[in-house]
Protein backbone atom coordinates (compact mmCIF):
# COMPACT_ATOMS: atom_id res chain seq x y z
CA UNK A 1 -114.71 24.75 -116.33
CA UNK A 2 -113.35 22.46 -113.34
CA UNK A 3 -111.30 20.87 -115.65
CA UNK A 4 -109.93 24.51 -117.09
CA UNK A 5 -109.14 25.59 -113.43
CA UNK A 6 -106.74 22.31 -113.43
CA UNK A 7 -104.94 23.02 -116.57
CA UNK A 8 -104.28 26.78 -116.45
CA UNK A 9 -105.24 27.49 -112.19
CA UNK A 10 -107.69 29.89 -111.05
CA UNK A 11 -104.77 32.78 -111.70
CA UNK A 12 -104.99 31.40 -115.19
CA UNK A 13 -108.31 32.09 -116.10
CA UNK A 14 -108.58 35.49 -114.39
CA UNK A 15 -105.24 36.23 -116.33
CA UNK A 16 -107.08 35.16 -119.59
CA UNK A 17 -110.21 37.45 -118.75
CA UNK A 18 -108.27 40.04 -118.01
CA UNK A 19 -105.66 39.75 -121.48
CA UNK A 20 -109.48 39.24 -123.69
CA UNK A 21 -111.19 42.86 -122.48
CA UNK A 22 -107.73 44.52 -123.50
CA UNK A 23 -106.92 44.12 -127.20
CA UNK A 24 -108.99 45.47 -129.77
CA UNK A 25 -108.17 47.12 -133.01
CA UNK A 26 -105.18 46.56 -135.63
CA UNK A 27 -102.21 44.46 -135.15
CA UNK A 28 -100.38 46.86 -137.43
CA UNK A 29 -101.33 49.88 -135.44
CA UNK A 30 -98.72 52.61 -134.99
CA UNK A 31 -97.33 52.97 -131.93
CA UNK A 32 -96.78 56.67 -132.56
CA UNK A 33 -99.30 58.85 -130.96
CA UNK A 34 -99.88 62.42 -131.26
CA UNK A 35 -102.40 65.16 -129.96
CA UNK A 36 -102.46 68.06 -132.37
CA UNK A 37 -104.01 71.32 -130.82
CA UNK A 38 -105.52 74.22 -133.54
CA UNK A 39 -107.32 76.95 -132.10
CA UNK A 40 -110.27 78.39 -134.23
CA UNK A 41 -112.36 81.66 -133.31
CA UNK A 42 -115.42 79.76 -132.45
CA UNK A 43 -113.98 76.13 -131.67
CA UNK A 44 -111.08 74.22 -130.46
CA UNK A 45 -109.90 71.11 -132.55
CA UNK A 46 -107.77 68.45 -130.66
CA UNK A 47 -106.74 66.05 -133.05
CA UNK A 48 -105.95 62.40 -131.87
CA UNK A 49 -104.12 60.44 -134.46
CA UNK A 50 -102.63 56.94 -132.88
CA UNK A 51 -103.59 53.86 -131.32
CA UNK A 52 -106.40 53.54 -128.52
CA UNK A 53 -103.35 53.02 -125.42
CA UNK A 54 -101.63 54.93 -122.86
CA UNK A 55 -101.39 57.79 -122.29
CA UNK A 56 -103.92 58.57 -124.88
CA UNK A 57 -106.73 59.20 -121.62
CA UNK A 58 -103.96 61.59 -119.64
CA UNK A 59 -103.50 63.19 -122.99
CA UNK A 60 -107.15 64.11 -123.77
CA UNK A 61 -107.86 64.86 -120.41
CA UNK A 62 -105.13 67.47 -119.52
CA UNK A 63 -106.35 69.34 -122.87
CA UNK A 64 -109.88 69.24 -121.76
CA UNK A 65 -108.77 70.58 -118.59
CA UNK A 66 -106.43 73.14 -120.04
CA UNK A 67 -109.49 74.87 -121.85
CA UNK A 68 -112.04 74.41 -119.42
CA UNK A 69 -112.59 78.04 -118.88
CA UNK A 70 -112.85 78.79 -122.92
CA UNK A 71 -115.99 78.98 -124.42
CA UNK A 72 -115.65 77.99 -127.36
CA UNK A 73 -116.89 74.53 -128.66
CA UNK A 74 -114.40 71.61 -127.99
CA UNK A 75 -113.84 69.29 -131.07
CA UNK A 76 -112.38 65.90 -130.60
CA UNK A 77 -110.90 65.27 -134.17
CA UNK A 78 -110.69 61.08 -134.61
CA UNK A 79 -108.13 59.07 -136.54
CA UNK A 80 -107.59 55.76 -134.88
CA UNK A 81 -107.29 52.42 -135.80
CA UNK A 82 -108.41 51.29 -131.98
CA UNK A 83 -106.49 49.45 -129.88
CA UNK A 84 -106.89 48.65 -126.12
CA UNK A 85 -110.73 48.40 -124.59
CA UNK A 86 -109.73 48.96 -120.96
CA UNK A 87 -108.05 51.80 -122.57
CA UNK A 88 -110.80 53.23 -124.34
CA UNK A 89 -112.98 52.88 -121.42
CA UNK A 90 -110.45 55.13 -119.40
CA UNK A 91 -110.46 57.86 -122.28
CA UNK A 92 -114.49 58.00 -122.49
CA UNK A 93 -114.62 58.33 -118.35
CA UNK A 94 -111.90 60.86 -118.66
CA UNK A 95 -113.96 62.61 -120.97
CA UNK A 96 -117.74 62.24 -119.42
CA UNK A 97 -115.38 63.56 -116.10
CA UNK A 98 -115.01 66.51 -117.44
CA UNK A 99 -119.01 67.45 -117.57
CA UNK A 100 -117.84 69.51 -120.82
CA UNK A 101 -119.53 69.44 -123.78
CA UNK A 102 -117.29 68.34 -126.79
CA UNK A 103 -118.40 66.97 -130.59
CA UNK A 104 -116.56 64.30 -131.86
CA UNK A 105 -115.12 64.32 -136.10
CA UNK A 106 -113.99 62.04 -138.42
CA UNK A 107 -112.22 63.67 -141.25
CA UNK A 108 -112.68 62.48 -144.79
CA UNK A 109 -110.48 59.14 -145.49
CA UNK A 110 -110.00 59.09 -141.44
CA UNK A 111 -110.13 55.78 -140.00
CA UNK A 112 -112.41 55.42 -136.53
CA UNK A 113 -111.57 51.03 -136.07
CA UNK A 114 -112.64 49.27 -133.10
CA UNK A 115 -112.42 50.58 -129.72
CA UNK A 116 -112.14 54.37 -131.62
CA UNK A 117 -116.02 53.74 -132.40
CA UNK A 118 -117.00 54.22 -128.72
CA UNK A 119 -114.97 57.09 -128.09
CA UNK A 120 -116.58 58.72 -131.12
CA UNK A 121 -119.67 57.56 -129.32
CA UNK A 122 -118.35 59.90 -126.22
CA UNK A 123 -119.03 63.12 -128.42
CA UNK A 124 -121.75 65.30 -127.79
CA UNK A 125 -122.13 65.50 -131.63
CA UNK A 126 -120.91 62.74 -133.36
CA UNK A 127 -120.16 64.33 -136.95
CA UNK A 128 -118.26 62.54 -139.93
CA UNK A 129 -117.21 63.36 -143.24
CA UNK A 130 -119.27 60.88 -145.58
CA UNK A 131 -116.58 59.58 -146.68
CA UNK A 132 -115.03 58.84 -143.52
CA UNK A 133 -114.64 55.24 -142.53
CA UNK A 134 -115.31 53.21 -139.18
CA UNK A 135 -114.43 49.56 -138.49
CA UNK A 136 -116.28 47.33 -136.09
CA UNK A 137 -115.20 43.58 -134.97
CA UNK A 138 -115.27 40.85 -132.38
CA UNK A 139 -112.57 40.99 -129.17
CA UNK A 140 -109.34 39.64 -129.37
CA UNK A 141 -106.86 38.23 -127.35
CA UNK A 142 -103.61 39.56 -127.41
CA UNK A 143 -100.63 37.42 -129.18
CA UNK A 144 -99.21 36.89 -125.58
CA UNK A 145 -102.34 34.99 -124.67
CA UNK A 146 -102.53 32.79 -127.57
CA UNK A 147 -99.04 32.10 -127.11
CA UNK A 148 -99.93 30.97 -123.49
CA UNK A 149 -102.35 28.80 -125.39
CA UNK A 150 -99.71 27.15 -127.60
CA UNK A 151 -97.68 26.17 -124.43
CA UNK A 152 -96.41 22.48 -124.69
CA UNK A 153 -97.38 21.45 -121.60
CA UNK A 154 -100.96 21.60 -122.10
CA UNK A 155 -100.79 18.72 -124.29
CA UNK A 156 -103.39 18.76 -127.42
CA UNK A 157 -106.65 17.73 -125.54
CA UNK A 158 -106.07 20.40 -122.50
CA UNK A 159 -105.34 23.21 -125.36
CA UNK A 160 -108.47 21.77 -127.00
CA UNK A 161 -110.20 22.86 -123.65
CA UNK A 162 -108.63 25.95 -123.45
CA UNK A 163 -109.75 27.18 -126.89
CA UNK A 164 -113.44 26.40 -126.21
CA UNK A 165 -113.26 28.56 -123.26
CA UNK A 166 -111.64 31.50 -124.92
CA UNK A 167 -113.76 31.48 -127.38
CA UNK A 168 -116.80 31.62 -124.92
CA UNK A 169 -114.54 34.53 -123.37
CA UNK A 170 -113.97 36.57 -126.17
CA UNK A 171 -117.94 36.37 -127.13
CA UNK A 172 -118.93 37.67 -123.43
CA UNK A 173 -115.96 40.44 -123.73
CA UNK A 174 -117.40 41.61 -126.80
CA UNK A 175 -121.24 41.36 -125.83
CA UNK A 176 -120.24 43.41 -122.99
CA UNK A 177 -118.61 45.95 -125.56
CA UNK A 178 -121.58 46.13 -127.93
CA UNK A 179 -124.24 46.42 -124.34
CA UNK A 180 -122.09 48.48 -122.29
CA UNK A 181 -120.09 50.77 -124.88
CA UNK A 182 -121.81 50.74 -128.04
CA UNK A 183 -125.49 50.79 -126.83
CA UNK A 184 -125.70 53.92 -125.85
CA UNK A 185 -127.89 56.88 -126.64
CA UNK A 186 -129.00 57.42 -130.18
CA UNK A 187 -127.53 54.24 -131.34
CA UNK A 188 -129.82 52.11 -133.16
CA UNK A 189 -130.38 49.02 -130.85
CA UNK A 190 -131.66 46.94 -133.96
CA UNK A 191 -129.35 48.04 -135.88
CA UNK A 192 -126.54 47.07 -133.23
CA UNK A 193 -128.32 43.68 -132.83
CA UNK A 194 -128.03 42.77 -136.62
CA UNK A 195 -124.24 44.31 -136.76
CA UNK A 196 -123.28 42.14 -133.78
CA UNK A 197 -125.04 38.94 -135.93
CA UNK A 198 -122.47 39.88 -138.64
CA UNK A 199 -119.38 40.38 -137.19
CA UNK A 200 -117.70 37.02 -135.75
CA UNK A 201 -114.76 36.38 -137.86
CA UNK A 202 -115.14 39.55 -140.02
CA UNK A 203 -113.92 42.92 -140.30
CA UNK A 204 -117.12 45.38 -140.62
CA UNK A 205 -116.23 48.54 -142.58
CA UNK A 206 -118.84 51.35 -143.06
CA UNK A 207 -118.17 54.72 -144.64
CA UNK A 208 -119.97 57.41 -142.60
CA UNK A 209 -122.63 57.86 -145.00
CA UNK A 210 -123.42 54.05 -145.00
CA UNK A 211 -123.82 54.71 -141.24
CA UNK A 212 -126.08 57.62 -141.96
CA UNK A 213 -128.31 55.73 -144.35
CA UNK A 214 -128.77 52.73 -142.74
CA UNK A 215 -130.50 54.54 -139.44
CA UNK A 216 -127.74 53.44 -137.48
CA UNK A 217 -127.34 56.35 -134.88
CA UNK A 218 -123.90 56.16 -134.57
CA UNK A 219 -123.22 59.48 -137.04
CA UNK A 220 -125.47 62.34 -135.88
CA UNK A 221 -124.84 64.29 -139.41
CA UNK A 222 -122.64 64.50 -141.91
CA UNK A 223 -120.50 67.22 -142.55
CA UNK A 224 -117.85 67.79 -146.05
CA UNK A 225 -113.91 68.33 -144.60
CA UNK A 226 -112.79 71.44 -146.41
CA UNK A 227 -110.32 71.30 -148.93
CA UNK A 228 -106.85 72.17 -147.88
């Protein structure tokens, strides 16, 4: 590590911490975001479809606050390929804030990737279509930190260096993902356990029902989208 603090600088190191809790989710992930709002006699569906960034946590919180008085049952409608964790964490606060109840949906052939799975987690029911799909996967650094990585001046034994440490960086961010955002109530901890064996270097896709018949907790039921 002392040798790590001489290449990159204490500033360096913080900088790389700070770059390996962001990322998460698709590189191809569209930067469009949008909030859909349909009004139901006995619910209220707010559809999310976009990456897991800003402003998606001022977004869902102004429409939990805008029917905070309405009684009817809040539904947080999921399509998200993930994206930021620090991001995600801000939309799950902004949500537990709000000390409202709200269920949480994945439609059939919607995508819940990456940092999405925790929000989903946020939902007071956590219903999915079976067919429904959810991605799980290590941390990531962002390109602009491996490009930091690539620098010439390093030289090829200091970049050596700094990709042992990253990698012991991007293993504690996503530990701290799987404990802190993914262990939560109902979840399966042996099931998480034996996911978080799989995953290094892989993409883990589960349809909703694979979720539901594998005792994972992370789907509290399943539920068939209607037709349109």
């Amino acid at each position: 590590m002392s040798r790590l603090v001489t290449v990159l600088g204490a500033g360096g190191i913080l900088l790389l911490w700070g770059i390996c809790q962001m990322p998460s989710g698709s590189r191809e992930a569209a930067s469009r975001q949008t909030l859909s709002i349909s009004k139901e006699p006995d619910r209220i569906l707010l559809g999310w479809s976009g990456p897991v960034q800003e402003p998606m946590s001022e977004r869902v919180g102004a429409a939990l606050d805008q029917f905070k008085s309405d009684q009817r049952r809040l539904v947080l409608v999921l399509n998200s390929p993930g994206g930021s964790i620090e991001h995600g964490r801000k939309v799950v606060a902004a949500i537990r804030a709000r000390n409202r109840a709200m269920d949480t949906f994945v439609q059939k052939a919607g995508v819940c990737a990456s940092m999405c799975v925790p929000i989903f987690l946020a939902g007071t029911r956590r219903v999915a279509d079976p067919d429904a799909y959810f991605m799980f996967h290590e941390a990531s650094l962002t390109g602009s930190a491996r490009d930091m990585m690539k620098r010439q001046e390093l030289g090829e034994a200091n970049r050596a260096v700094v990709a042992e440490v990253v990698k012991t960086v991007e293993t504690q961010a996503t530990d701290d993902l799987f404990h802190k955002d993914m262990g939560i109530r109902r979840v399966n901890t042996a099931w998480l356990a034996g996911l978080r064996k799989k995953i290094p270097g892989r993409d883990i896709w589960m349809s909703a029902q694979q979720l539901v018949d594998e005792g994972s907790g992370v789907v509290d039921s399943l539920s068939v989208t209607p037709s349109q």
